[in-house]
N, C-alpha and C. Protein backbone atom coordinates (compact mmCIF):
# COMPACT_ATOMS: atom_id res chain seq x y z
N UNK A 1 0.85 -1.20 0.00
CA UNK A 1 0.00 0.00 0.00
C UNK A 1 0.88 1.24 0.00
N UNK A 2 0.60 1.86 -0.93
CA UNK A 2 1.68 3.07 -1.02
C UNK A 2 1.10 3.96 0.12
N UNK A 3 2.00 4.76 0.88
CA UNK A 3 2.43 5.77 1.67
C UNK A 3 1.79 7.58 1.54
N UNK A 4 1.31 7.73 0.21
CA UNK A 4 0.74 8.95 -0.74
C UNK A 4 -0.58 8.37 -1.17
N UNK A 5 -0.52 7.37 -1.33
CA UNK A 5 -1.92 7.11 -1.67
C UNK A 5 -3.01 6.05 -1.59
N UNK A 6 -4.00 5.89 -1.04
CA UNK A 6 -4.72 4.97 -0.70
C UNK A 6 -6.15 4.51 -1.59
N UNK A 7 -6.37 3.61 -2.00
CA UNK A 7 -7.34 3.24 -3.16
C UNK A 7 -8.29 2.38 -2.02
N UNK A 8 -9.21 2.70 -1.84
CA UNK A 8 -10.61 1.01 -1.56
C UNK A 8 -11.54 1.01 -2.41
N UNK A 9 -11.71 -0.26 -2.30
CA UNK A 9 -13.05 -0.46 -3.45
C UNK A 9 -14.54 0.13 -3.17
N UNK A 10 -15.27 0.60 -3.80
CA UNK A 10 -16.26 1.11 -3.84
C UNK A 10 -16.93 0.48 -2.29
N UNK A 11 -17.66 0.65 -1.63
CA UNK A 11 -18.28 0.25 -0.15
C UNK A 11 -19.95 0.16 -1.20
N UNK A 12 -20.50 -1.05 -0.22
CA UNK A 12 -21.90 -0.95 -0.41
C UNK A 12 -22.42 0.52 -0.25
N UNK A 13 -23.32 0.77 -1.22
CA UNK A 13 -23.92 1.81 -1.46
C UNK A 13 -24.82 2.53 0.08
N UNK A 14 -24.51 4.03 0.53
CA UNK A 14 -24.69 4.28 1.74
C UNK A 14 -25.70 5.64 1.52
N UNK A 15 -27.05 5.52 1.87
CA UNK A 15 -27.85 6.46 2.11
C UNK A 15 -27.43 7.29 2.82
N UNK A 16 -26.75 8.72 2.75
CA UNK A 16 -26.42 9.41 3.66
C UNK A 16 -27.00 11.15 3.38
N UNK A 17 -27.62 11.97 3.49
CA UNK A 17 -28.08 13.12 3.29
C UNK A 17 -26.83 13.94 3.00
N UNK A 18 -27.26 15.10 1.88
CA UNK A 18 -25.97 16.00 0.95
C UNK A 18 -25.88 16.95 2.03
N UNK A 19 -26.72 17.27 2.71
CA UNK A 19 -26.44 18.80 3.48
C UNK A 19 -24.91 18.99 4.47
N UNK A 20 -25.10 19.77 3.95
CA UNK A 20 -23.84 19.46 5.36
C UNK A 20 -22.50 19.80 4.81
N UNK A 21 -22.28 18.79 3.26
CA UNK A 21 -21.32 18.85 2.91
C UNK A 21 -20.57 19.17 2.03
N UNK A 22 -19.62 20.25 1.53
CA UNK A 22 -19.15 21.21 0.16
C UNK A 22 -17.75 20.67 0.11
N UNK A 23 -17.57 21.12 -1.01
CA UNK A 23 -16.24 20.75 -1.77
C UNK A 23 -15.07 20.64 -1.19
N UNK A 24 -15.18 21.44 -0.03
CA UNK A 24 -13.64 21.26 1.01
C UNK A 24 -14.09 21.46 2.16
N UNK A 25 -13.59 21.20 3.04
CA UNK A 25 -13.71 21.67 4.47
C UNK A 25 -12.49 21.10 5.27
N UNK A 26 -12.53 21.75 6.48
CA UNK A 26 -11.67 21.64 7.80
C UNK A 26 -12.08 19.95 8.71
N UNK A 27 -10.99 19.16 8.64
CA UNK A 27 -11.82 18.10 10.13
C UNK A 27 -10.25 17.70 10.40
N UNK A 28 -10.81 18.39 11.74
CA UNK A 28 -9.98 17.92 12.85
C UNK A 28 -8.29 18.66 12.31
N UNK A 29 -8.67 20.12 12.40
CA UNK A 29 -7.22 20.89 11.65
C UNK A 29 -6.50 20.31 10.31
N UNK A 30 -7.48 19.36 9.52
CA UNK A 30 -6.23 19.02 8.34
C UNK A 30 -7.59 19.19 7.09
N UNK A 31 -7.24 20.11 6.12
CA UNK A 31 -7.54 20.10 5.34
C UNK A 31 -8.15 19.57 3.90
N UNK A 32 -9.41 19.38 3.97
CA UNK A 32 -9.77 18.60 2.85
C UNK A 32 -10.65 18.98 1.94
N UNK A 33 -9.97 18.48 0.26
CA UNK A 33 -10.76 18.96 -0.79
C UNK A 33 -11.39 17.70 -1.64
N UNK A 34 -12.39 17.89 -1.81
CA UNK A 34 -13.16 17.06 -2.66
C UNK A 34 -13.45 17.32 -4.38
N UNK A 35 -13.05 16.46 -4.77
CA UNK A 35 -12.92 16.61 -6.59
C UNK A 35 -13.40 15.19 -6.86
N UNK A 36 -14.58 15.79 -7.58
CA UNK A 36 -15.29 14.90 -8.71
C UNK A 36 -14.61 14.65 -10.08
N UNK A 37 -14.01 13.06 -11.07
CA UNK A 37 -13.62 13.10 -11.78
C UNK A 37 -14.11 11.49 -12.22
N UNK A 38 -14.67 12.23 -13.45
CA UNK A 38 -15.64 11.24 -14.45
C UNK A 38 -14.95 9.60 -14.91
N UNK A 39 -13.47 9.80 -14.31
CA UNK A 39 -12.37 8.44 -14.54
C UNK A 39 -12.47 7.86 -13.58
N UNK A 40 -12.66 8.35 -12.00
CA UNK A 40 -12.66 7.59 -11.09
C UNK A 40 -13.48 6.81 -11.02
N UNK A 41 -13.19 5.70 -10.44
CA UNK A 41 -13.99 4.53 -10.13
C UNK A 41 -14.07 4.11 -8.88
N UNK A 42 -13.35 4.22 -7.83
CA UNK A 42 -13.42 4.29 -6.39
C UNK A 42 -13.28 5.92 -5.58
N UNK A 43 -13.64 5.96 -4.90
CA UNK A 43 -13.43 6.85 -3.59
C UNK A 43 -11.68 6.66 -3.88
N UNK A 44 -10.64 7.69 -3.61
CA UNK A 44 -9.65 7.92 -3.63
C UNK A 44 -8.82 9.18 -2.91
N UNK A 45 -8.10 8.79 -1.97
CA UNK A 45 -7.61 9.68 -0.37
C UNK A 45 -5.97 9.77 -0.87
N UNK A 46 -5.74 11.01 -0.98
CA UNK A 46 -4.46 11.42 -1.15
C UNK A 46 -3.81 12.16 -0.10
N UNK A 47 -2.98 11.97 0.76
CA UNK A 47 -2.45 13.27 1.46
C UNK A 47 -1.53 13.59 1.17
N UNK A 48 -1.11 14.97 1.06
CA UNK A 48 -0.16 16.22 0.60
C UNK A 48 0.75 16.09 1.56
N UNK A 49 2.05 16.76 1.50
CA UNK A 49 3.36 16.70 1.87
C UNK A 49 2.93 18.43 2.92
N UNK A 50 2.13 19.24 1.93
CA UNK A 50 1.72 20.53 2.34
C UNK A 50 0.48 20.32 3.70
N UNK A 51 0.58 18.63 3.87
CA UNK A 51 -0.99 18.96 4.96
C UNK A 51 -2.15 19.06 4.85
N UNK A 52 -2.35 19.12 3.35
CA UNK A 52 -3.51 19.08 2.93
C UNK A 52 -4.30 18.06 2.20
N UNK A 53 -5.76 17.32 2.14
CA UNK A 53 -5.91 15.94 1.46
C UNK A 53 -6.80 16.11 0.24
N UNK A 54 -6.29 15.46 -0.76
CA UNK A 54 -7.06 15.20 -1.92
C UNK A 54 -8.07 14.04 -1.91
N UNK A 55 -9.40 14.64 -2.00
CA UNK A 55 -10.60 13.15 -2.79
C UNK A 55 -10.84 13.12 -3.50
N UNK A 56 -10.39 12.08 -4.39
CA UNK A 56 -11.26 12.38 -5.62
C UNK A 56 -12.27 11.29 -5.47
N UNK A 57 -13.13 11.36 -5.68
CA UNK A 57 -14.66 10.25 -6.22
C UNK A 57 -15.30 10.60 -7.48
N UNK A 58 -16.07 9.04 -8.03
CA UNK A 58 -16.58 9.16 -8.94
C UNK A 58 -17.88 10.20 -8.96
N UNK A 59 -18.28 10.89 -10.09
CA UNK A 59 -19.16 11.43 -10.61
C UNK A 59 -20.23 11.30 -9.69
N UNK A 60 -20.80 9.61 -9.61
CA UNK A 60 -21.89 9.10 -8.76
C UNK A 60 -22.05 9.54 -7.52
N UNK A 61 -21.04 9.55 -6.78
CA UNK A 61 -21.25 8.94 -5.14
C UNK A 61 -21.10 10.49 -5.14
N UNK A 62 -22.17 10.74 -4.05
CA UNK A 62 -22.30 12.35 -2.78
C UNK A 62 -21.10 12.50 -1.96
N UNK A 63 -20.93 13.71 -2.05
CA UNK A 63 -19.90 14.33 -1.15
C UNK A 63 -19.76 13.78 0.12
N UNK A 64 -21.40 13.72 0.63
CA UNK A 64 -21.35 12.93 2.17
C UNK A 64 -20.94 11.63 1.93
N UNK A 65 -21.03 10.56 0.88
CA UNK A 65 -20.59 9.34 1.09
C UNK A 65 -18.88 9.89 1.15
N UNK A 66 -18.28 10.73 0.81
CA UNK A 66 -16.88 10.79 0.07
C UNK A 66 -16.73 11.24 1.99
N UNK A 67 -17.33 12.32 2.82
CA UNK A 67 -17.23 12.47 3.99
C UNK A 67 -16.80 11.04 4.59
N UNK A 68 -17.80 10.77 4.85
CA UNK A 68 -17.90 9.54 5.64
C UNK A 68 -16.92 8.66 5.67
N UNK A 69 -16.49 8.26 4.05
CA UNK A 69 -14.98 7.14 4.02
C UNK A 69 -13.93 8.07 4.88
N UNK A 70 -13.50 9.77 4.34
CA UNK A 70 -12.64 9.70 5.09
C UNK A 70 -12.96 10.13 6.36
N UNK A 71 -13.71 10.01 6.99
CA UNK A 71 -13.58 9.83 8.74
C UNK A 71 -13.50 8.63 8.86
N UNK A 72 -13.83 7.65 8.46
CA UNK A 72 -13.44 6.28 8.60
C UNK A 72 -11.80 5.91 8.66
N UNK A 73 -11.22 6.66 7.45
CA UNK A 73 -10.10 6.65 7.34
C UNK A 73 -8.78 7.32 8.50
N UNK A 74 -9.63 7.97 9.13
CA UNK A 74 -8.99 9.67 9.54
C UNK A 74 -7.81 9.45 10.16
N UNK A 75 -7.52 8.40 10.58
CA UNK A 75 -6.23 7.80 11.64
C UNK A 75 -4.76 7.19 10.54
N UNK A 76 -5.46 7.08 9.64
CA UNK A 76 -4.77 6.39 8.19
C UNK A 76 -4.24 7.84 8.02
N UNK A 77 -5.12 8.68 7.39
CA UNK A 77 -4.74 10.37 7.03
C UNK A 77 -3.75 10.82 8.10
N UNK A 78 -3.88 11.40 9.28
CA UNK A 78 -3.03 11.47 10.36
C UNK A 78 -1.58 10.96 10.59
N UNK A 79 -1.57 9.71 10.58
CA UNK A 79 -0.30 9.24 10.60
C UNK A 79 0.39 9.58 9.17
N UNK A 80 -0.36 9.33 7.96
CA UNK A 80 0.14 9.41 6.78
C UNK A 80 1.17 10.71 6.97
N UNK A 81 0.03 11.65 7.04
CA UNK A 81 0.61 13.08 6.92
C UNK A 81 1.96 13.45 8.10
N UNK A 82 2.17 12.85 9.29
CA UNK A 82 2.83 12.73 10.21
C UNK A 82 4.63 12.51 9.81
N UNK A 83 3.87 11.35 8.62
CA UNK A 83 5.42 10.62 8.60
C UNK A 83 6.09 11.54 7.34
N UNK A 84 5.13 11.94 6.41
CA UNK A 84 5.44 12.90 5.42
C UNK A 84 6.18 13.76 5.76
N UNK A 85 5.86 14.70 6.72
CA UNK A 85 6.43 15.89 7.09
C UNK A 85 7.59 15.94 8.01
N UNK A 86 7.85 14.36 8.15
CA UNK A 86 9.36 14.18 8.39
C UNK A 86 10.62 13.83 7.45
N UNK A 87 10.23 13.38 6.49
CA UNK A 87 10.79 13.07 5.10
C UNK A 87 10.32 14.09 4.31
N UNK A 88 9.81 14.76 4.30
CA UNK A 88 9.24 16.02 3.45
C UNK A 88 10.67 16.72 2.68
N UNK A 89 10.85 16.99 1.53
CA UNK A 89 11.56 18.24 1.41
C UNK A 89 11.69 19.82 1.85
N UNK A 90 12.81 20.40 2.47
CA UNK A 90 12.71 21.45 2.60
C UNK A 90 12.16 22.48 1.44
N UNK A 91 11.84 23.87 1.54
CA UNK A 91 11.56 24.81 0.32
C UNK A 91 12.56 24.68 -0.39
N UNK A 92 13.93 25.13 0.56
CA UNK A 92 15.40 25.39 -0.37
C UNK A 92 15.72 24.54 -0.66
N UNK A 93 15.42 23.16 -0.53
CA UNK A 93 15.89 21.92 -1.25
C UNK A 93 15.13 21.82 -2.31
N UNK A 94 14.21 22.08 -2.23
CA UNK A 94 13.31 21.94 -4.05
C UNK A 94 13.77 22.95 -4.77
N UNK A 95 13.79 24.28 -4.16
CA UNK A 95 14.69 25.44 -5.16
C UNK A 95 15.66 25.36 -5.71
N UNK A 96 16.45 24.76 -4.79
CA UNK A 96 17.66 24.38 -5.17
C UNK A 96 17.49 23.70 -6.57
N UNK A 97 17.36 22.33 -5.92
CA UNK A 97 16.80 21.47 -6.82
C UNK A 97 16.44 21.38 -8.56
N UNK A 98 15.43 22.05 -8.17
CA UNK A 98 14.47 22.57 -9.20
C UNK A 98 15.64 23.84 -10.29
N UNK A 99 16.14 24.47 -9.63
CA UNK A 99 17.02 25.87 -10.31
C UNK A 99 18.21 24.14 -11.00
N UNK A 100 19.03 23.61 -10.48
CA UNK A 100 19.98 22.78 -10.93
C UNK A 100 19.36 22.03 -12.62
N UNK A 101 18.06 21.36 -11.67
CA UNK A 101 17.55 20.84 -12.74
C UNK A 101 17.47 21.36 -14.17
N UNK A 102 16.90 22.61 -13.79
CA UNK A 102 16.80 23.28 -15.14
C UNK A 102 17.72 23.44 -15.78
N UNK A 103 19.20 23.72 -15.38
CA UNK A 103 20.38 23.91 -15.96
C UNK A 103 20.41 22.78 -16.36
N UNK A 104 20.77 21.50 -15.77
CA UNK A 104 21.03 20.10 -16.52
C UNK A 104 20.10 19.31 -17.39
N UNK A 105 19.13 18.91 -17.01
CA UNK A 105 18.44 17.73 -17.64
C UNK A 105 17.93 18.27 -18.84
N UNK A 106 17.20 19.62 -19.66
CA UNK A 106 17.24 19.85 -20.85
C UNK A 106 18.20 20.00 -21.80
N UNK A 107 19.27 19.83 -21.35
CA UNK A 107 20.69 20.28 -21.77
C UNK A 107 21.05 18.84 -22.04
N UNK A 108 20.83 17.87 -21.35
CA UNK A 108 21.80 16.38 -21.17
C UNK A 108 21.03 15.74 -22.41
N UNK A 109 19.25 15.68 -21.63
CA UNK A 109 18.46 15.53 -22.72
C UNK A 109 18.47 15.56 -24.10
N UNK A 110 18.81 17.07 -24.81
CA UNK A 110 18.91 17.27 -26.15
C UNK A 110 20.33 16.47 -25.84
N UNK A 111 21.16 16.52 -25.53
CA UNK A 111 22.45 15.91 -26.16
C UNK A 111 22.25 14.46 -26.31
N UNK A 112 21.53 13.79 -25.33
CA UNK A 112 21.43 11.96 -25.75
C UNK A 112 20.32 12.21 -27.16
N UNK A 113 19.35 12.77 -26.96
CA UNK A 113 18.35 12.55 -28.36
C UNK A 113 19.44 13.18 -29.65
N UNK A 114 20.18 13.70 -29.65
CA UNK A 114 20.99 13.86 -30.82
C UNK A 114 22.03 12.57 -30.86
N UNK A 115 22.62 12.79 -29.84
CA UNK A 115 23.51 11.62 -30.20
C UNK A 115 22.63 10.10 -30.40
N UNK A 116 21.61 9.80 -30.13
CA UNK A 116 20.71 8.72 -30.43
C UNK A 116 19.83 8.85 -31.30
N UNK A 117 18.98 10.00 -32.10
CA UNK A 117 18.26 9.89 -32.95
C UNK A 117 16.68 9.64 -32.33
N UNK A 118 16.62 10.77 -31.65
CA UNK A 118 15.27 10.31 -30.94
C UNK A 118 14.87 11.80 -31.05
N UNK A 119 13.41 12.13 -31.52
CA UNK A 119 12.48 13.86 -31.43
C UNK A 119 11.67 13.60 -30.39
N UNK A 120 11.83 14.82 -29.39
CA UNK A 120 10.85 15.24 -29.17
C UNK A 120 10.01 16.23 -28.64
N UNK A 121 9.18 16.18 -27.89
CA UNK A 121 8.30 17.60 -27.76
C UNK A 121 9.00 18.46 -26.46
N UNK A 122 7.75 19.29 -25.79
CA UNK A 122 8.22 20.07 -24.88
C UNK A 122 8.72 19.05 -23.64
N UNK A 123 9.57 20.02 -22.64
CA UNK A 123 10.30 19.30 -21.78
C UNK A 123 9.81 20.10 -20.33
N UNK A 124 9.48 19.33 -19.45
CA UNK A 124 9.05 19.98 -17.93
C UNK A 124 9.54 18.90 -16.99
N UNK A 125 9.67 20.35 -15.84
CA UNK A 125 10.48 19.55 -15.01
C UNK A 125 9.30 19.78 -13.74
N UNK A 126 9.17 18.63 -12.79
CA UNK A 126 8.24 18.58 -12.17
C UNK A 126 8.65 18.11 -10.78
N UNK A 127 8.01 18.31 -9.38
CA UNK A 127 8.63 17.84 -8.46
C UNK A 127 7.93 16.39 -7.86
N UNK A 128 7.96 15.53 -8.51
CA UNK A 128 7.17 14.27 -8.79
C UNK A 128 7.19 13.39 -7.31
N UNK A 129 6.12 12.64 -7.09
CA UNK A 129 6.74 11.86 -5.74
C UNK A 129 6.82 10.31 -6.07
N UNK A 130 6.28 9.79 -6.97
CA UNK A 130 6.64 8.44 -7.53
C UNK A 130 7.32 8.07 -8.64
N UNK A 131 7.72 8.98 -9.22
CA UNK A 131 7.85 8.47 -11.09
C UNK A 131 9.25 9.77 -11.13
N UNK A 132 10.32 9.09 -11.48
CA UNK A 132 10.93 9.77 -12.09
C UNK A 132 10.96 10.33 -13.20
N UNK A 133 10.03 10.09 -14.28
CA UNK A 133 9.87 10.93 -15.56
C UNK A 133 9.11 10.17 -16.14
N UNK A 134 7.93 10.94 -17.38
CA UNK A 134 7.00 10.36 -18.06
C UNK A 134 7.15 10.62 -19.60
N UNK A 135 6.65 10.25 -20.26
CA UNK A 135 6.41 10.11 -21.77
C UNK A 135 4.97 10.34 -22.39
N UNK A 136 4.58 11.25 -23.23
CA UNK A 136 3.28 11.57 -23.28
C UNK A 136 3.09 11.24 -24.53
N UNK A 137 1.72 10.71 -25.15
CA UNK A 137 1.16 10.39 -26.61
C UNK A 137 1.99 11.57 -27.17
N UNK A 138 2.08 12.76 -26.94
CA UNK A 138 2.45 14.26 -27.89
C UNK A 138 4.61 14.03 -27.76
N UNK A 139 4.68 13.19 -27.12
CA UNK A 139 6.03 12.91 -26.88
C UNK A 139 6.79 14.53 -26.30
N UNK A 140 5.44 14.49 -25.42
CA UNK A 140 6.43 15.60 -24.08
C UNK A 140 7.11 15.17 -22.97
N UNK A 141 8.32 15.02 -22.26
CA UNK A 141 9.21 14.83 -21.54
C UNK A 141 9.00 15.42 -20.15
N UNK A 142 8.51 14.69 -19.20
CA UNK A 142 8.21 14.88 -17.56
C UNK A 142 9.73 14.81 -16.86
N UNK A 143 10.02 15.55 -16.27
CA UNK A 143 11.22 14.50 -15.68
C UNK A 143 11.16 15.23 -14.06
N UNK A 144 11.70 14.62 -12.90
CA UNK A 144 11.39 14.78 -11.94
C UNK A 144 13.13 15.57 -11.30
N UNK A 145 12.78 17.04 -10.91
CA UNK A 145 13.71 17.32 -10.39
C UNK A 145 14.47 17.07 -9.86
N UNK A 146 14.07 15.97 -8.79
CA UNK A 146 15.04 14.88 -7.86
C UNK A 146 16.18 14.23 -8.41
N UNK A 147 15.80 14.24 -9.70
CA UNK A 147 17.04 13.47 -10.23
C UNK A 147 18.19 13.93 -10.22
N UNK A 148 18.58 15.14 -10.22
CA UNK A 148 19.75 15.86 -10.16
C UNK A 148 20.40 15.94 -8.47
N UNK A 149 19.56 14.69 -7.70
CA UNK A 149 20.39 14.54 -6.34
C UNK A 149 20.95 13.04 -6.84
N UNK A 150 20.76 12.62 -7.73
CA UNK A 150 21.32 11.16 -7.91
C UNK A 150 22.48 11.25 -9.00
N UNK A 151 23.61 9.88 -9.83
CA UNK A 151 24.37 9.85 -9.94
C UNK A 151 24.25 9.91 -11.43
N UNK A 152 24.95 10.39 -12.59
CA UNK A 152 24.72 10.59 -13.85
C UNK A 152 24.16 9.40 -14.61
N UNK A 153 24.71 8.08 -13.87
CA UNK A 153 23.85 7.16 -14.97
C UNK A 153 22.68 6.67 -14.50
N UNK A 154 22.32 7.48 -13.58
CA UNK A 154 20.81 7.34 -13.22
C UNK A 154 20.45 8.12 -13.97
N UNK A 155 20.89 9.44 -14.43
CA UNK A 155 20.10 10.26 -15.02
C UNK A 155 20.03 10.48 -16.67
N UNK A 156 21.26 9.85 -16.77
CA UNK A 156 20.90 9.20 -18.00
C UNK A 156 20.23 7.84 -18.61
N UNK A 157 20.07 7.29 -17.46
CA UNK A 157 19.24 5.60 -17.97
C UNK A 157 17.91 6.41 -17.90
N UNK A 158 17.53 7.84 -17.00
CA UNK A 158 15.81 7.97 -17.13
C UNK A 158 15.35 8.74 -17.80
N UNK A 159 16.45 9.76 -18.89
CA UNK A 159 16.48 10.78 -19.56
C UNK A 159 16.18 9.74 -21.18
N UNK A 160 16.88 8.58 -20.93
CA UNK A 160 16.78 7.34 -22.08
C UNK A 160 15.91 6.26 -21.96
N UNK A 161 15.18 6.60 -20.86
CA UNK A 161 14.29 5.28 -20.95
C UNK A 161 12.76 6.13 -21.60
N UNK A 162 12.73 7.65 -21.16
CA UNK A 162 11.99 8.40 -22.02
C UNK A 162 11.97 8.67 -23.62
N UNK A 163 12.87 8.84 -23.91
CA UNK A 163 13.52 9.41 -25.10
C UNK A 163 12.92 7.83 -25.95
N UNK A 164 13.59 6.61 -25.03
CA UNK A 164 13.00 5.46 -26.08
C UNK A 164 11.08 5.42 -25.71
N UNK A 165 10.31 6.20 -25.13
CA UNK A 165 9.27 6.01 -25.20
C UNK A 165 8.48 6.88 -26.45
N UNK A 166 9.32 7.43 -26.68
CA UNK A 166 8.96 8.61 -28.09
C UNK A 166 8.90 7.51 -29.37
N UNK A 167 9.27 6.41 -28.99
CA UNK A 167 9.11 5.49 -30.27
C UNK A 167 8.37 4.48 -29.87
N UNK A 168 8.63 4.01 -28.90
CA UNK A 168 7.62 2.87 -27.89
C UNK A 168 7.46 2.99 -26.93
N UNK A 169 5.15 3.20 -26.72
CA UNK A 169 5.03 3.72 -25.88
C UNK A 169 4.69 2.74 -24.56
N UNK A 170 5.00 1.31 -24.90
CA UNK A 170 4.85 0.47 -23.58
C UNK A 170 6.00 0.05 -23.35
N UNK A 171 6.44 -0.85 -22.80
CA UNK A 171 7.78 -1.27 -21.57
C UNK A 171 7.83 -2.93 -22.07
N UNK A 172 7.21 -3.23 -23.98
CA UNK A 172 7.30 -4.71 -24.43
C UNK A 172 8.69 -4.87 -24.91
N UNK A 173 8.79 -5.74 -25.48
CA UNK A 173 10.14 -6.15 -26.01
C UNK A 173 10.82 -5.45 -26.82
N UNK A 174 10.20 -4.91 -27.89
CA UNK A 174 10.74 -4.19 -28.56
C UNK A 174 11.48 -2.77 -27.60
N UNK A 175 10.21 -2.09 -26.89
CA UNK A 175 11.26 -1.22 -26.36
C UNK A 175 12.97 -0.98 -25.19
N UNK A 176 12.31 -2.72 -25.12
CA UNK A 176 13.58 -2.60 -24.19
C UNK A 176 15.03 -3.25 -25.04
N UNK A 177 14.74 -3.52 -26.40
CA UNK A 177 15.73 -3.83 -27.04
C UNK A 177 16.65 -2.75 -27.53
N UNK A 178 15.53 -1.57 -27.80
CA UNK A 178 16.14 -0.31 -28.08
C UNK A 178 17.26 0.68 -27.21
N UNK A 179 16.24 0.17 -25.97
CA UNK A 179 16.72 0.97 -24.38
C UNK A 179 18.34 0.60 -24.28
N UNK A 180 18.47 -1.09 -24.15
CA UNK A 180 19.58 -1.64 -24.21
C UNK A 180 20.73 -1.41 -25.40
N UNK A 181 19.81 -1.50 -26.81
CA UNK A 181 21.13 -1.21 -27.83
C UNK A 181 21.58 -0.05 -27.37
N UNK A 182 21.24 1.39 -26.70
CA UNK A 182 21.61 2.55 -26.80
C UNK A 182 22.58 2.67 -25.30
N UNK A 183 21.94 1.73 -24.52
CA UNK A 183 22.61 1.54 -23.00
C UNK A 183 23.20 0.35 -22.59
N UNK A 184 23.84 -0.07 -23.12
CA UNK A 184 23.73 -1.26 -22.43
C UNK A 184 23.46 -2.19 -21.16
N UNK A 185 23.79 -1.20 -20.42
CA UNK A 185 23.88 -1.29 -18.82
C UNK A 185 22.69 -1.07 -18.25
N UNK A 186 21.55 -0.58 -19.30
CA UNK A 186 20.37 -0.58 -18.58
C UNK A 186 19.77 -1.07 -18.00
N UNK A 187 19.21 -2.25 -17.73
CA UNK A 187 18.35 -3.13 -16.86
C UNK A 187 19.02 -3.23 -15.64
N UNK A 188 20.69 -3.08 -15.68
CA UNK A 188 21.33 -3.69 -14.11
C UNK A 188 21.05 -1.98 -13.24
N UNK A 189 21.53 -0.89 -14.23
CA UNK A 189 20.58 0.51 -13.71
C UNK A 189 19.20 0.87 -13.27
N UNK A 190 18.65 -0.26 -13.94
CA UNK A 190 16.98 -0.39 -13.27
C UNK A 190 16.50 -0.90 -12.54
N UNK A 191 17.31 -1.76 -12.04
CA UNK A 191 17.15 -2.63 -10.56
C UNK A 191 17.94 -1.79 -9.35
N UNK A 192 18.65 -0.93 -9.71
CA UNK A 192 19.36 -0.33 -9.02
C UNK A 192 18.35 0.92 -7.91
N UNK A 193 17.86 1.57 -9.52
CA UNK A 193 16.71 2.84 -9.66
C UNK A 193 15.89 2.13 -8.83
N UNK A 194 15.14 1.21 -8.75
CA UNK A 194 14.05 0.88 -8.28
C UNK A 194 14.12 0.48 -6.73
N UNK A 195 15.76 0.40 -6.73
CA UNK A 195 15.69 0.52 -4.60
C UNK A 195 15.71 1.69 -3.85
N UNK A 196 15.77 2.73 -4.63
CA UNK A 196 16.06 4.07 -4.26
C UNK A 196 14.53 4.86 -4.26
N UNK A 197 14.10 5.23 -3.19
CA UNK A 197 12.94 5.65 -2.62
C UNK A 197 13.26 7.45 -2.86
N UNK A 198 11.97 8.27 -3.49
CA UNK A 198 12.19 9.42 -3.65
C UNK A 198 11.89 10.20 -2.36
N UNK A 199 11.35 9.77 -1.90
CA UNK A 199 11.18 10.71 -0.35
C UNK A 199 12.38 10.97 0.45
N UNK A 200 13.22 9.01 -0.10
CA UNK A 200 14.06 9.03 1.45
C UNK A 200 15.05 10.16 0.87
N UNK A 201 15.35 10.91 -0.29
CA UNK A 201 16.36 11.45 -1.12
C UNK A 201 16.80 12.73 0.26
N UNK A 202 15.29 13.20 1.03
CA UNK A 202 15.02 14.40 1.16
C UNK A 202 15.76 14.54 2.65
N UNK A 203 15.95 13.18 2.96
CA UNK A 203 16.39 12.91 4.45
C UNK A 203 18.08 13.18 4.72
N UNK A 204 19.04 13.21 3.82
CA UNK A 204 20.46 13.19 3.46
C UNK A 204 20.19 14.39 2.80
N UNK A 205 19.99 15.37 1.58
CA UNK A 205 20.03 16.26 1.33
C UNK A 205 20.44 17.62 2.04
């Protein structure tokens, strides 16, 4: 169960009256906003690093049912947010961060897609908490500021595992044949990447 985010399955359907309850409110000093989104399919509890909690629920279900789960939850929320804000990043560590980033990773970026033969779109840098970088149908380039606290061939196996998503957009065979002709070392870099927790980055920084 991830740490940021908590999924349950839909609950038997709960008669509960709308009054009462609007798009955000205060319980118990921690902040909560409610967002309706036509994709969701469960009730869905996010808490923020800032203290504050995201719901999203489906279209269907009333605000008061979306209430109700999280007071059910509220001890889950609490601690969540508890442990966050000890691993949390400082401001000046994301500034930091974030200012470095910008100097490097569009810069490193264009230089592997030239030297490899790979186009693509706009490039943003984002302060991500699970995903070091994404790949979009429009072949725009996500990449997660954090990376510029880790070691160059981390940041080049994730600057290249994008770059090969501009040609293949799933993680099948073909793309990892590509990943590898251009890296070789990739997969033993991806087992590597994948023990390294982005929160804990914030704790040594």
């Amino acid at each position: 169960m991830s740490l940021f985010d908590i999924i349950f399955k839909k609950e038997r359907k709960a008669r509960v009256s709308k009054s009462g309850v609007g798009t955000s409110e205060n319980i118990n000093g921690i902040f909560i906003k409610y967002k309706k989104h036509r994709f969701s399919k469960y009730i869905k509890i996010t808490p923020k690093n800032t203290g504050e909690v995201l719901v999203t629920l489906p279209c269907r279900v009333s605000y008061a049912v979306a209430k109700e789960f999280v007071l059910k939850n509220m001890d889950w929320i609490q601690k969540t947010i508890a442990t966050q804000s000890k691993t949390a990043l400082s401001p000046d560590i994301i500034a930091k961060r974030r200012k470095l980033a910008h100097t490097i990773l569009p810069k490193r970026l264009e230089e592997l897609a030239l030297k490899y033969g790979f186009k693509y779109g706009k490039v943003f840098i984002k302060n991500q908490k699970t995903v070091w970088g994404s790949c979009s149908f429009k072949n725009n380039i996500n990449l997660n500021l954090n990376l510029v606290a880790l070691g160059d061939e981390y940041i080049d196996y994730v600057l290249l595992h994008e770059l090969t998503h501009t040609v293949h957009k799933n993680h099948q065979k073909a793309f990892y044949e590509l990943l590898v002709k251009n890296m070789p070392n990739a997969l033993e870099i991806q087992k590597k990447l994948k023990k390294i927790k982005i929160g804990a980055l914030g704790i040594t920084s």
